[in-house]
Protein backbone atom coordinates (compact mmCIF):
# COMPACT_ATOMS: atom_id res chain seq x y z
CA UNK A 1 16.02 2.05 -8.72
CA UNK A 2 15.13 5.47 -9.36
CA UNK A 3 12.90 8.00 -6.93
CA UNK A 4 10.21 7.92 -9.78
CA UNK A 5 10.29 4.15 -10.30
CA UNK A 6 9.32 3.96 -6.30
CA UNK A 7 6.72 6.83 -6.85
CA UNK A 8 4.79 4.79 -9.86
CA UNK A 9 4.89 1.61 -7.70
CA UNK A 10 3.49 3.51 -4.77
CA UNK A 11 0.79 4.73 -6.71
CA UNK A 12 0.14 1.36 -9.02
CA UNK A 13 -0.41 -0.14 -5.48
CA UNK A 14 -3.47 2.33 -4.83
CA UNK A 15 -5.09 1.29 -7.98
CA UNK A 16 -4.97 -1.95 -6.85
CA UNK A 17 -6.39 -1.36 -3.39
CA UNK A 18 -8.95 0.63 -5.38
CA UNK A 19 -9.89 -2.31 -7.44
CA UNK A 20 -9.89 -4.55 -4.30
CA UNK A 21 -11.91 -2.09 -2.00
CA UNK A 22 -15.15 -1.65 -4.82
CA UNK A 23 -14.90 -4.37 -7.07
CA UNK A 24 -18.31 -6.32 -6.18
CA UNK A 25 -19.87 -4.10 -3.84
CA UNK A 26 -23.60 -3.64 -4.26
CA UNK A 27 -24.89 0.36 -4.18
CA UNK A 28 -25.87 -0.19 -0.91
CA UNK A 29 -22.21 -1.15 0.65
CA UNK A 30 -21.00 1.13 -1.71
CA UNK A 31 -23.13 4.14 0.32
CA UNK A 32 -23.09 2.30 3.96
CA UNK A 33 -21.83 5.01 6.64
CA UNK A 34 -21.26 2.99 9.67
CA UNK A 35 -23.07 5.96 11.53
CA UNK A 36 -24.50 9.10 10.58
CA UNK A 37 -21.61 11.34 10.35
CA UNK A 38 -19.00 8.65 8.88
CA UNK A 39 -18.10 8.39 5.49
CA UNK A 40 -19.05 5.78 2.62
CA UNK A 41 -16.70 3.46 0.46
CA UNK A 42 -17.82 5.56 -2.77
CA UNK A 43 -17.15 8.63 -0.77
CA UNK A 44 -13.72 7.57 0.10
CA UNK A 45 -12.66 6.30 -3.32
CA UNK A 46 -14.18 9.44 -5.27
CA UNK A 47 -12.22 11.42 -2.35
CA UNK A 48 -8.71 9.75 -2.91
CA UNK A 49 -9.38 10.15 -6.66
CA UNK A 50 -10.10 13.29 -6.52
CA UNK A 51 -7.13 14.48 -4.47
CA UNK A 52 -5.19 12.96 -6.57
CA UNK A 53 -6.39 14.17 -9.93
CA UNK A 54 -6.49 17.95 -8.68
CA UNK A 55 -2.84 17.63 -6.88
CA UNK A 56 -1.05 15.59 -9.35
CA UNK A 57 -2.70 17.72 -12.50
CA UNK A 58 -1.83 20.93 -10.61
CA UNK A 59 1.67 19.92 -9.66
CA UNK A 60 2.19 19.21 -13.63
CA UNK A 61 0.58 22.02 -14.86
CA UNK A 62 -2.08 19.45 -16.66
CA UNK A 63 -6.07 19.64 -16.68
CA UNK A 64 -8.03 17.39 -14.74
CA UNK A 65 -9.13 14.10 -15.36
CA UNK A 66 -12.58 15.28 -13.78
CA UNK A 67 -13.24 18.08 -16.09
CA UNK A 68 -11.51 17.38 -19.41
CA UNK A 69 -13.07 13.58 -19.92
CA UNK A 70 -16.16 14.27 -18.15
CA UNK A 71 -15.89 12.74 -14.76
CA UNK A 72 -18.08 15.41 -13.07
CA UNK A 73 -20.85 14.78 -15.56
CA UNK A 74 -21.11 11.32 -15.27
CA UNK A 75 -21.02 11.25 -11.76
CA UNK A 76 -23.56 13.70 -11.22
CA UNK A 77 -23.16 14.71 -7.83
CA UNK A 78 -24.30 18.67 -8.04
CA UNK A 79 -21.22 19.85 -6.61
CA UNK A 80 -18.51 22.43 -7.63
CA UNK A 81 -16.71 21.42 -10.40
CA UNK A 82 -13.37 21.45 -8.82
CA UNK A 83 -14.83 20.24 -5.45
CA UNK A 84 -12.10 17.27 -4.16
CA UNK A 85 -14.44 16.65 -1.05
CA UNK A 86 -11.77 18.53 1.42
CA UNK A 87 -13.57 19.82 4.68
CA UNK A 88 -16.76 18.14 3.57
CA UNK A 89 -20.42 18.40 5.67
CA UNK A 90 -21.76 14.93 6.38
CA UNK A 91 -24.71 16.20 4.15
CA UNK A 92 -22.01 16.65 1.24
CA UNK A 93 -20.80 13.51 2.19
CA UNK A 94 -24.08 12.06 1.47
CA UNK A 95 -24.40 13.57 -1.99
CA UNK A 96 -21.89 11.24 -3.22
CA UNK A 97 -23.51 8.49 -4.48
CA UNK A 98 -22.84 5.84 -7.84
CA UNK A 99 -24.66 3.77 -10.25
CA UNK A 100 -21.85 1.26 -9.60
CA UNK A 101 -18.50 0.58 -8.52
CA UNK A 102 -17.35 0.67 -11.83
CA UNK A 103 -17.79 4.00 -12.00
CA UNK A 104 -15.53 4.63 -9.24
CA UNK A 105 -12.54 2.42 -10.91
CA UNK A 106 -13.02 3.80 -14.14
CA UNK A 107 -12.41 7.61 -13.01
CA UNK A 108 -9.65 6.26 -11.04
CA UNK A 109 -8.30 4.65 -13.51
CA UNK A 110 -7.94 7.03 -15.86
CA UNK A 111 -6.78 9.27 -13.10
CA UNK A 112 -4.16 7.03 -12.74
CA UNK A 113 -3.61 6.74 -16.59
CA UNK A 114 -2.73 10.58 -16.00
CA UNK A 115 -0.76 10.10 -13.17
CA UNK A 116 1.59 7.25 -14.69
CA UNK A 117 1.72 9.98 -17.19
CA UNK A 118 3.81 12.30 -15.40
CA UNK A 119 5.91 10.55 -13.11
CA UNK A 120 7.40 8.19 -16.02
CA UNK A 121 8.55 11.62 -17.85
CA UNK A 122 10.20 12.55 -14.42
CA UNK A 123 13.58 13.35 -14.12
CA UNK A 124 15.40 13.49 -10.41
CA UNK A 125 15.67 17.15 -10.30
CA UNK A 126 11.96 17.88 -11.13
CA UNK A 127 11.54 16.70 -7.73
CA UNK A 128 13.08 19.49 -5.96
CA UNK A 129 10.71 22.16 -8.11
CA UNK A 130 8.84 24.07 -6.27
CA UNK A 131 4.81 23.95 -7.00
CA UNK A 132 3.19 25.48 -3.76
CA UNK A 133 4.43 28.24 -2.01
CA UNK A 134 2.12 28.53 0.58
CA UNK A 135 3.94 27.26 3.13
CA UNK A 136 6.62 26.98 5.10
CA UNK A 137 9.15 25.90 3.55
CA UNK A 138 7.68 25.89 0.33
CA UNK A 139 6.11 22.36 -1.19
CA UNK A 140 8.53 20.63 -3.39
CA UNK A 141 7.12 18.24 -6.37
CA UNK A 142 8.71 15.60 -4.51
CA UNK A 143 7.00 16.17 -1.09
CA UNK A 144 3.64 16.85 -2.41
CA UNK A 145 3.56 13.34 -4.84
CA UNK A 146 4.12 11.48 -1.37
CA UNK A 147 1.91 13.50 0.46
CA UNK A 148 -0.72 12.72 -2.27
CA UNK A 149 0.54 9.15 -2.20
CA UNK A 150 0.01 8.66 1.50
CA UNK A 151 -3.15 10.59 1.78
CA UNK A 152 -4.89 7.80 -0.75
CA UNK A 153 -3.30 5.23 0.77
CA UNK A 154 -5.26 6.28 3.94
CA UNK A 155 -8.18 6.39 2.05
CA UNK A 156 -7.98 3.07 -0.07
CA UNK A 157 -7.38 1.63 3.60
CA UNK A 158 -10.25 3.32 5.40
CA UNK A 159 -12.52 1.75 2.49
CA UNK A 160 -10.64 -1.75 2.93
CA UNK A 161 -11.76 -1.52 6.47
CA UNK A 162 -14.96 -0.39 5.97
CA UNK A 163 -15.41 -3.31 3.25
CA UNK A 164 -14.68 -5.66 5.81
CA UNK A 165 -16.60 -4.27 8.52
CA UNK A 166 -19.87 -4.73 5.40
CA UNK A 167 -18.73 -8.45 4.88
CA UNK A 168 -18.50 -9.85 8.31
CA UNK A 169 -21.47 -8.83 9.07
């Protein structure tokens, strides 16, 4: 098996904890923050997604999925275009709100349409490229798909838990 064949099913499995975290939710689970400050399933989803779509896209040198198929627009959410919800207020938080949780799966989907993309045209060396200097050492293409990987995993699980927290209630 090959580093990039691990890497696509890595991220094929968030898509499917996506699907499983959203799929049925009414708006009002959807925006549930389990107190003030905390954050909501759609806010966790559009999060991942967006950290993803910004990371990945940069670390290829593509556009975003956000901006070129008009993501931001149909969301609607009044913030920054390139906003990925990093280091967000709890009122920012609260801005991000859907008309449904297919909304949600269909950005990430085609996030991950992009994604899928890029890592099957991967060969083992592009992995040890370079793509952000600043740090120490500098990030590799390698290190920053897993730290992208993990990051939505911790996400897609935050909004698993939350889901169930909603549901056994």
């Amino acid at each position: 098996m090959h580093a990039k064949d691990i890497l696509i099913d890595g991220y094929s499995r968030i898509q499917e904890e996506v699907h499983t975290a959203v799929e049925g939710l009414t708006l009002d689970e959807l925006h549930h923050r389990p107190a003030p400050d905390a954050n909501s399933i759609a806010w966790l989803v559009w999060h991942l997604t967006r950290v993803q779509d910004d990371h990945v896209a940069d670390a290829f040198g593509l556009d975003q999925v956000w901006l070129t198929q008009d993501w931001e627009k149909r969301f609607g959410l009044g913030l920054k275009p390139r906003d990925i919800g990093y280091g967000h207020t709890s009122a920012q938080v609260g801005q991000v709100r859907v008309d449904s949780a297919d909304l949600l799966t269909g950005y990430y989907d085609a996030v991950h349409a992009q994604s899928l993309k890029a890592l099957r045209g991967l060969s083992a060396g592009d992995l040890e490229r370079i793509v952000d200097e600043n740090w120490d050492p500098p990030v590799t293409l390698g290190v920053r798909l897993v730290s992208v990987l993990s990051d939505d995993l911790q996400h897609v699980g935050q909004a698993a838990y939350l889901r169930g927290l909603l549901q056994s209630a």
